[in-house]
N, C-alpha and C. Protein backbone atom coordinates (compact mmCIF):
# COMPACT_ATOMS: atom_id res chain seq x y z
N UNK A 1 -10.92 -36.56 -8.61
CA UNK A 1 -10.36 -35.54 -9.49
C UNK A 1 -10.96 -34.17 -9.16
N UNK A 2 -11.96 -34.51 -8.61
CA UNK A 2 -12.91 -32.53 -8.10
C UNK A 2 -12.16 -32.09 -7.24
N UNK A 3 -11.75 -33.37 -6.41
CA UNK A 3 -11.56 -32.23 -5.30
C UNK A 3 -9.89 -32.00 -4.85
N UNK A 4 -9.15 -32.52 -5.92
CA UNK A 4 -7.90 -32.16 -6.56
C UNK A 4 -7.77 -30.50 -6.80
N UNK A 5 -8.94 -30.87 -8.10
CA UNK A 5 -9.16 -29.29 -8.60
C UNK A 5 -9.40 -28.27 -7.38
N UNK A 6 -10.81 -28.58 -6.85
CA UNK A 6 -10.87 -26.98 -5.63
C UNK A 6 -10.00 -27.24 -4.94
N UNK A 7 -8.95 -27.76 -4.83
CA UNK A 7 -7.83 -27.81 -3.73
C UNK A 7 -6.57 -27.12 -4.18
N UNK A 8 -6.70 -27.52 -5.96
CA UNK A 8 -5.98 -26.32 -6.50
C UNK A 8 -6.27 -24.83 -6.58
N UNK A 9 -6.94 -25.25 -6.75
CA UNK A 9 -8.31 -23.64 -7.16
C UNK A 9 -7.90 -22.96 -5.53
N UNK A 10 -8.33 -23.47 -4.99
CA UNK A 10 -8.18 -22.92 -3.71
C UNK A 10 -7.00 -21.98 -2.85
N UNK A 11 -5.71 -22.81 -3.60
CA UNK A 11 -4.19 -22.88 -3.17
C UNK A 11 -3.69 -21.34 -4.31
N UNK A 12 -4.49 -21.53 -4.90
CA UNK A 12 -4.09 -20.50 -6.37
C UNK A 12 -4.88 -18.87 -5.44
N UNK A 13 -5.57 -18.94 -5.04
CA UNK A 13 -6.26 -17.96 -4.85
C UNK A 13 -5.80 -17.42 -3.48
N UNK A 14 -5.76 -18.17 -2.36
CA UNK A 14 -4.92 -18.32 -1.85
C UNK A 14 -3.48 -17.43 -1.44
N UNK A 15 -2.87 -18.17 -2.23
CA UNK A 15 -1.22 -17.31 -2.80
C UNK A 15 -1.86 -16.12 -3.34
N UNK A 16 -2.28 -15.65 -4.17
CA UNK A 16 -2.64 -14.54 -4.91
C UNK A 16 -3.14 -13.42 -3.78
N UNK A 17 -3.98 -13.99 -3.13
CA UNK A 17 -4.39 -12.78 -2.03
C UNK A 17 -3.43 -12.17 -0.96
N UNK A 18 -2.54 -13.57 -1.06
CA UNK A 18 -1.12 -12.52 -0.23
C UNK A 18 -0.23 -12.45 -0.80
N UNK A 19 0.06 -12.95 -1.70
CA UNK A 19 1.01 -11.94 -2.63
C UNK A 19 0.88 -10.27 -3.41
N UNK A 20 -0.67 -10.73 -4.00
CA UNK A 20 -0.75 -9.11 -4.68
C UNK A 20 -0.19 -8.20 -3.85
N UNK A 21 -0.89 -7.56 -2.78
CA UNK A 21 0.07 -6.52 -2.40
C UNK A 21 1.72 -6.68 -1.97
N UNK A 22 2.52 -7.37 -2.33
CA UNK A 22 3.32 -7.51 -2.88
C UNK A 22 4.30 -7.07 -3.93
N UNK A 23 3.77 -7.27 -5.11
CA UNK A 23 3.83 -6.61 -6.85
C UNK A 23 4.07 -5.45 -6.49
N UNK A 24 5.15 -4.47 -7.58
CA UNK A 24 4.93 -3.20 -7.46
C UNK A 24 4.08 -2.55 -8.31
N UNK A 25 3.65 -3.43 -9.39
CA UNK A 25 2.35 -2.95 -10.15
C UNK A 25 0.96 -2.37 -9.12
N UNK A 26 1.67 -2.74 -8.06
CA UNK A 26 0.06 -2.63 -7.77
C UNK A 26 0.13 -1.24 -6.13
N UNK A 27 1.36 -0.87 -6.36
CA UNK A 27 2.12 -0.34 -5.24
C UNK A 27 1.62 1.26 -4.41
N UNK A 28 0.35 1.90 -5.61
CA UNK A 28 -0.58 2.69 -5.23
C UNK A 28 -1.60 2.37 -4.55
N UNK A 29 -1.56 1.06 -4.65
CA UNK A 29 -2.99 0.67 -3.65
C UNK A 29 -2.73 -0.05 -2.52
N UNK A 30 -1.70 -0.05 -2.35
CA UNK A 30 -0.62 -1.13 -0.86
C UNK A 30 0.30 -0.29 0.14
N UNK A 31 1.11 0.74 -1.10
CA UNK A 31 1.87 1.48 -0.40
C UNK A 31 1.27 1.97 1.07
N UNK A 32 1.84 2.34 2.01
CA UNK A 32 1.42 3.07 3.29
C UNK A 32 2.16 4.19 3.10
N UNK A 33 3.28 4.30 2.94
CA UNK A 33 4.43 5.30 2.97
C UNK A 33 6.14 4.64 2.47
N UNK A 34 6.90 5.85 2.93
CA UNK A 34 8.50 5.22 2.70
C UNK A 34 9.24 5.45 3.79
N UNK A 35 9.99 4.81 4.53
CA UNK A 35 10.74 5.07 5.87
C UNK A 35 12.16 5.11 4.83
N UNK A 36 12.81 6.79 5.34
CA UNK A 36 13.78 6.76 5.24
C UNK A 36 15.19 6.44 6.01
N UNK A 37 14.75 6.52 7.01
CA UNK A 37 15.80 6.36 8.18
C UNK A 37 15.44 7.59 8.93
N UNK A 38 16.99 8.15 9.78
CA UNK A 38 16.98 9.06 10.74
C UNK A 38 18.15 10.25 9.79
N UNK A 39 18.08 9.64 8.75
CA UNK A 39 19.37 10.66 8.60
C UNK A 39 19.01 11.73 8.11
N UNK A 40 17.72 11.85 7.85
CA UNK A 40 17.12 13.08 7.03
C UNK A 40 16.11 13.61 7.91
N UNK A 41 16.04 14.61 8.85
CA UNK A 41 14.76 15.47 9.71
C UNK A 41 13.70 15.82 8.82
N UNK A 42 14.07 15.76 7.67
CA UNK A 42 12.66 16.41 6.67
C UNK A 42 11.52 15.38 6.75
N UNK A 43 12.24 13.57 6.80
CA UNK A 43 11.07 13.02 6.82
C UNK A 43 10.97 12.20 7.66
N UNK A 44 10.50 12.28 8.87
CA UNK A 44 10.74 11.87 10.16
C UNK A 44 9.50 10.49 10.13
N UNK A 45 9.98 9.56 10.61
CA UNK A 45 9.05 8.27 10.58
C UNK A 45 8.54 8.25 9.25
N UNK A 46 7.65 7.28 9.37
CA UNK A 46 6.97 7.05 7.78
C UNK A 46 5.84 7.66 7.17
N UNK A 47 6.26 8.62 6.40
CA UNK A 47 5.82 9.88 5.48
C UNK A 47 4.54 9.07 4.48
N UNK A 48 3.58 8.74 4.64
CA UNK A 48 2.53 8.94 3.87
C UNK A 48 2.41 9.90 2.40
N UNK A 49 1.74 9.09 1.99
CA UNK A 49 1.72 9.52 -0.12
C UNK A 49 1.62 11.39 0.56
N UNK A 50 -0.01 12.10 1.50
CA UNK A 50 -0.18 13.67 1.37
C UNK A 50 0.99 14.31 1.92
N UNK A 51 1.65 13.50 3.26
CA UNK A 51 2.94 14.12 3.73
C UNK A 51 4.10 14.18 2.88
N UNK A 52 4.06 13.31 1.81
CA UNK A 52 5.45 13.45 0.47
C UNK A 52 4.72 14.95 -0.35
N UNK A 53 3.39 14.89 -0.72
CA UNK A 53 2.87 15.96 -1.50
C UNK A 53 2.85 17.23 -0.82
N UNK A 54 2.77 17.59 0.78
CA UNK A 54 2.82 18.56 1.01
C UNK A 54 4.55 19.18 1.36
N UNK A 55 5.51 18.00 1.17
CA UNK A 55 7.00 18.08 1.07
C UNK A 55 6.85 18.80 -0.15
N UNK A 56 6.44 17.78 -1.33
CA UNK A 56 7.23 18.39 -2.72
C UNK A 56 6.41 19.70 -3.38
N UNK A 57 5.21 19.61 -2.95
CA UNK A 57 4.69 21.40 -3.00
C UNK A 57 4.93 22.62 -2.21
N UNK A 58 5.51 22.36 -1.49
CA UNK A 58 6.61 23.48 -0.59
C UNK A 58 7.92 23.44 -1.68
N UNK A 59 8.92 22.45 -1.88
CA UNK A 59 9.21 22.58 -2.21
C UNK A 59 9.85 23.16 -4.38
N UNK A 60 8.67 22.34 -5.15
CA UNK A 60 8.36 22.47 -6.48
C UNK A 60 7.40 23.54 -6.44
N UNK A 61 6.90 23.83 -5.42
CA UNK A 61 5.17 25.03 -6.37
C UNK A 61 4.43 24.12 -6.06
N UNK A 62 3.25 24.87 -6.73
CA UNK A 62 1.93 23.81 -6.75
C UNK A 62 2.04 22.82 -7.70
N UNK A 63 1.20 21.59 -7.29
CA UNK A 63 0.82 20.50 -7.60
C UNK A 63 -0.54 20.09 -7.70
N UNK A 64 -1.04 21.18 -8.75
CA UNK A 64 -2.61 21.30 -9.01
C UNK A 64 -3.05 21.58 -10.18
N UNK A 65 -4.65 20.88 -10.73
CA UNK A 65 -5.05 20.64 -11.74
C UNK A 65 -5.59 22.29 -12.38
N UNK A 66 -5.03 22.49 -13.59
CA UNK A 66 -5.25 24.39 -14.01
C UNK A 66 -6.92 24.23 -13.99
N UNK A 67 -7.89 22.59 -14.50
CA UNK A 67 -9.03 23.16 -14.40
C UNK A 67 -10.07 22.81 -12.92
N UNK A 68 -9.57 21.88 -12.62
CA UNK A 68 -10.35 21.59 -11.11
C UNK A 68 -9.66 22.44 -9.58
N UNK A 69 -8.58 22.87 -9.84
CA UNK A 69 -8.00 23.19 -8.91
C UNK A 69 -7.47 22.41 -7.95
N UNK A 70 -7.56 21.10 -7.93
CA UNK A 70 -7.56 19.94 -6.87
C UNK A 70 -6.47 19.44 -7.20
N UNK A 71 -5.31 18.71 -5.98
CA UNK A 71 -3.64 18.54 -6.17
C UNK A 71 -3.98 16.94 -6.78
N UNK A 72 -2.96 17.23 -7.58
CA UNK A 72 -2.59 16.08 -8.82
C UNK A 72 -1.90 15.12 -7.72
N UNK A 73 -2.37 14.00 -8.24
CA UNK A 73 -2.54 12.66 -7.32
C UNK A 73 -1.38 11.86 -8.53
N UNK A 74 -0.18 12.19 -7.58
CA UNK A 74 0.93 11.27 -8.25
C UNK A 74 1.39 9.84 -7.90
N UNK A 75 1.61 9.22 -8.86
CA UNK A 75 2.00 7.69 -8.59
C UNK A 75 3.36 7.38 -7.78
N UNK A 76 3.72 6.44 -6.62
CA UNK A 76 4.85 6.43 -6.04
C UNK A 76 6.29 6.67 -6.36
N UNK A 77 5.94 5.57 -8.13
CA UNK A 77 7.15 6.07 -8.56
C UNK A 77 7.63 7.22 -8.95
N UNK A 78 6.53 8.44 -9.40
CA UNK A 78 6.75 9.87 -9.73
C UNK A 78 7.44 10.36 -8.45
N UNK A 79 7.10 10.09 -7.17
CA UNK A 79 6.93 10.52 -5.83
C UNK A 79 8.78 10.16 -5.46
N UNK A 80 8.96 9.27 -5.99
CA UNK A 80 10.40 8.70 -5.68
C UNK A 80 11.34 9.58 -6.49
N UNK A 81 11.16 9.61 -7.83
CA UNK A 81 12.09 10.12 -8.68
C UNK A 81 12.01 11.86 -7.96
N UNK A 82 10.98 12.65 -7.85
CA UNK A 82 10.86 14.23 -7.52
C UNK A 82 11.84 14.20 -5.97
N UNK A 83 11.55 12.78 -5.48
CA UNK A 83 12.35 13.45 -3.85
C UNK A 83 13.47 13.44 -3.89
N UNK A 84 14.27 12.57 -4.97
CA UNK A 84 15.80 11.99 -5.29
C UNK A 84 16.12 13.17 -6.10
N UNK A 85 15.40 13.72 -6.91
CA UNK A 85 16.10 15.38 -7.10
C UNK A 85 15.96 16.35 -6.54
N UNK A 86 15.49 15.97 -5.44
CA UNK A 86 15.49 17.29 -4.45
C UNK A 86 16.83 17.19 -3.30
N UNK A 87 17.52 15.77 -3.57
CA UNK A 87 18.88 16.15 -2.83
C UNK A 87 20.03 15.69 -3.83
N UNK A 88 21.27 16.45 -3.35
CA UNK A 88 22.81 16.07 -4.16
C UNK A 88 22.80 14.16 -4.00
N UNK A 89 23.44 14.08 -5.71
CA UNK A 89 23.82 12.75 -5.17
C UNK A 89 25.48 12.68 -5.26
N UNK A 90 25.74 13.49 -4.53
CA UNK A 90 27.84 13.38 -4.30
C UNK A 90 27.55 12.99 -2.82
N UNK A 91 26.58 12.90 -1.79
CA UNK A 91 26.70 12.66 -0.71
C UNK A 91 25.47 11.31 -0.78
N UNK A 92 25.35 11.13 -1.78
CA UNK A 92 24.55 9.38 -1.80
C UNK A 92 23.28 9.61 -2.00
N UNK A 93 22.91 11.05 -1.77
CA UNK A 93 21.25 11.23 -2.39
C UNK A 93 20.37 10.28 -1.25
N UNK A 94 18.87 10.43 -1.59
CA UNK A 94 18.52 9.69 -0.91
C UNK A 94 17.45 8.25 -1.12
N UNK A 95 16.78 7.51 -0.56
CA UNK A 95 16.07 6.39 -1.03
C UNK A 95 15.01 6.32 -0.07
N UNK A 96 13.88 5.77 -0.41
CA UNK A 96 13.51 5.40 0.74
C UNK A 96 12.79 4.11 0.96
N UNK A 97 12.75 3.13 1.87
CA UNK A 97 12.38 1.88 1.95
C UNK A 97 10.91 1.76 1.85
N UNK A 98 10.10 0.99 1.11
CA UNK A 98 8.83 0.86 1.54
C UNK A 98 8.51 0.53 2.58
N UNK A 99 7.24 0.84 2.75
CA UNK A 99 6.44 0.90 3.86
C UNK A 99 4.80 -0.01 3.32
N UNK A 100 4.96 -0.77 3.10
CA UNK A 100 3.57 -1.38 2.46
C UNK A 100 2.63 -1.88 3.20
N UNK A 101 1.70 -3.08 2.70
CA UNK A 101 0.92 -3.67 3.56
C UNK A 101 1.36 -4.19 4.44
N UNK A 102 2.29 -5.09 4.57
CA UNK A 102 3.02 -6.10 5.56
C UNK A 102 4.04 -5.11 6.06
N UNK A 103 4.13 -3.90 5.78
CA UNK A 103 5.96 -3.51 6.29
C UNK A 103 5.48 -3.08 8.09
N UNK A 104 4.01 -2.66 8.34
CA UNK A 104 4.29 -2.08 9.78
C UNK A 104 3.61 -2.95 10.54
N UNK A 105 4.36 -4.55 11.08
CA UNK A 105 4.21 -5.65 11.66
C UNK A 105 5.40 -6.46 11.44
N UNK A 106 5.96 -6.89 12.55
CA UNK A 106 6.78 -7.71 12.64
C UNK A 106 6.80 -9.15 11.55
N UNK A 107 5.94 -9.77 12.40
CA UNK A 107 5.46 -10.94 11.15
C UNK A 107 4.31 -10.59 10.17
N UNK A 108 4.25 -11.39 9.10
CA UNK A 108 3.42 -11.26 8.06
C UNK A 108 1.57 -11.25 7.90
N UNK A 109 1.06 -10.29 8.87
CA UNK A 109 -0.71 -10.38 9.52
C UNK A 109 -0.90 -9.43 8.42
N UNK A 110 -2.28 -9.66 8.10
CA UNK A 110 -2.88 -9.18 7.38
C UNK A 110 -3.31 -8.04 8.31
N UNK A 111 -3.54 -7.09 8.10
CA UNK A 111 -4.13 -5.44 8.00
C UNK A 111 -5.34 -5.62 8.24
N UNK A 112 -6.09 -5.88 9.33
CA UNK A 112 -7.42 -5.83 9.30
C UNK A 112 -8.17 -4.39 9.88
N UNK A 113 -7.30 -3.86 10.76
CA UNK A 113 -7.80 -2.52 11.44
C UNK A 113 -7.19 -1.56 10.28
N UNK A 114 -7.55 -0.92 9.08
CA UNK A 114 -7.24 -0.02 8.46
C UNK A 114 -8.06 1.26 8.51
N UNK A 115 -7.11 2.69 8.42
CA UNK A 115 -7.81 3.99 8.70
C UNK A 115 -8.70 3.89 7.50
N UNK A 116 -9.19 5.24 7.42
CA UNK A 116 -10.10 5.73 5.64
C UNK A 116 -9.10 6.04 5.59
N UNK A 117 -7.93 6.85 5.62
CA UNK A 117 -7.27 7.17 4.46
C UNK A 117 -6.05 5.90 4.02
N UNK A 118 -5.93 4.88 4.34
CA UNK A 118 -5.13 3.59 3.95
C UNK A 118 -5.44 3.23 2.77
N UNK A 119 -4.36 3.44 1.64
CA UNK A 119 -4.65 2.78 -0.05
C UNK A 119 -5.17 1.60 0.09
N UNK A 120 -5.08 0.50 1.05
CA UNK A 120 -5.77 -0.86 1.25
C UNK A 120 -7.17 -1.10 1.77
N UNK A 121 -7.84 0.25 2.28
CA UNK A 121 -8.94 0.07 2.58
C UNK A 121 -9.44 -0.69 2.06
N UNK A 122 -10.13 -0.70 0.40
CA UNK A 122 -11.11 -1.59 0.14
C UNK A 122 -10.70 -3.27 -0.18
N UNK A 123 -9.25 -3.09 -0.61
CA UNK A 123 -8.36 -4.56 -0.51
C UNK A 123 -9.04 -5.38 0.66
N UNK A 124 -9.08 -4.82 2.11
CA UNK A 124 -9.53 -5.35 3.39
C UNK A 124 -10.28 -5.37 3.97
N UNK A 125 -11.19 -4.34 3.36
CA UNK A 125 -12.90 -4.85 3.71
C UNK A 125 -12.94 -5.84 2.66
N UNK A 126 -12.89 -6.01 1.67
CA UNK A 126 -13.27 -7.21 0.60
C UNK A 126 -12.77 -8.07 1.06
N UNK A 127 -11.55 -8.35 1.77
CA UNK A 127 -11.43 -9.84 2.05
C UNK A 127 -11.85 -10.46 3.41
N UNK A 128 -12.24 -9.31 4.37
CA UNK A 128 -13.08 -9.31 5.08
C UNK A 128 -14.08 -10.15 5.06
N UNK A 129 -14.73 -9.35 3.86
CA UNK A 129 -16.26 -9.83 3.76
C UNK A 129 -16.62 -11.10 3.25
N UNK A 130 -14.80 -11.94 2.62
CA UNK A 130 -15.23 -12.87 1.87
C UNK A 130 -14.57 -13.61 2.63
N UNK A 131 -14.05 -13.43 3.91
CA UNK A 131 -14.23 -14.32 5.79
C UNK A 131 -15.05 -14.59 6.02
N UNK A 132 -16.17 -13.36 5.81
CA UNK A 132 -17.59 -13.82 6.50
C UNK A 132 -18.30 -14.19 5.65
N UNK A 133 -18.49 -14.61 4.76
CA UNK A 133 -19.19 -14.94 3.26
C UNK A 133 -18.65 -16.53 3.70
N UNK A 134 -17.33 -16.94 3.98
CA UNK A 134 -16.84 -18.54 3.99
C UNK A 134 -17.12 -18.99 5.36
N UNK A 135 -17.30 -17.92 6.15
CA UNK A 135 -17.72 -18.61 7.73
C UNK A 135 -18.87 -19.17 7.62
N UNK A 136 -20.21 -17.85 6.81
CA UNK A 136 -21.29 -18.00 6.89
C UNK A 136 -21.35 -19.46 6.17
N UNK A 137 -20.90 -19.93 5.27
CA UNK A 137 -21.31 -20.95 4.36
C UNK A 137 -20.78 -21.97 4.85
N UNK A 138 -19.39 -22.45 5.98
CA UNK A 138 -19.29 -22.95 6.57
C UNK A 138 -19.97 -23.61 7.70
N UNK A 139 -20.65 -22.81 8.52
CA UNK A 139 -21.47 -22.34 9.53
C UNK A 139 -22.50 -22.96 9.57
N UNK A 140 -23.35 -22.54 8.24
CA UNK A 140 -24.45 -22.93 7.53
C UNK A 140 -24.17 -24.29 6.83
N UNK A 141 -23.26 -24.87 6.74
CA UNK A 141 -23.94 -26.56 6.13
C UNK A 141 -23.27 -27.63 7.58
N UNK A 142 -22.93 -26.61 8.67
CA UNK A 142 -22.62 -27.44 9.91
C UNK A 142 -24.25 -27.23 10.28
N UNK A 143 -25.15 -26.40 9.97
CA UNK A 143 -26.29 -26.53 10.41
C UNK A 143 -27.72 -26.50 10.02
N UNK A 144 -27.28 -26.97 8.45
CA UNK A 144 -28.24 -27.93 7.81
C UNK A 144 -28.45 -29.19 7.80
């Protein structure tokens, strides 16, 4: 019956680590960007959260705090709704596809080479570390 359980336990945790970035609850810390296509030159390949902010502050004004001075750090979905009123929708307006953890790879690999500025950074050092945390403990009772 134990080892039912950590086999469940296991399978649960498991799924969860590749699904979360997944969720759109969670879509500030996964997102990479949005690929719109080719039909729009404004956003050529996949536009990153500062490349949407330095779009919509050219276009809106500033996008800055009256007491820190530092640009207001908007959530994707804010980021979606401001770009969809920045074009007509009699010609279909526009959308743009995510770009998430899994979107820039063919098949489904986990992200292990991530920049500093990647919302998944610490998502992938942590699971990183808890590779080498299960190697080590692996490792270690092959050589006790």
């Amino acid at each position: 019956a134990v080892v039912s359980t950590q086999s469940t336990g296991v399978i649960i945790v498991s799924t969860l680590i590749s699904t979360i970035p997944l969720f759109e609850v969670f879509e500030d810390f996964f997102l990479n960007g949005l690929y719109y296509g080719t039909s729009n030159p404004l956003f050529v390949g996949v536009p990153d959260k500062t490349k949407h902010m330095d779009i919509l502050e050219a276009y809106y004004g500033r996008f800055r705090s009256p007491s820190s001075k530092k640009r207001v750090k908007l959530h994707w979905k804010s980021i979606r709704s401001l770009i969809q009123d920045m074009f007509t929708r009699d010609h279909g307006g526009i959308t743009g596809r995510n770009w998430g953890f899994y979107g820039n790879a063919p098949v489904c690999v986990f992200k292990f080479f991530v920049k500093s500025r990647d919302p998944q950074l610490a998502y992938s050092w942590g699971l990183l570390g808890l590779n080498f945390v299960c190697f080590a403990a692996i490792a270690g009772s092959y050589t006790f």
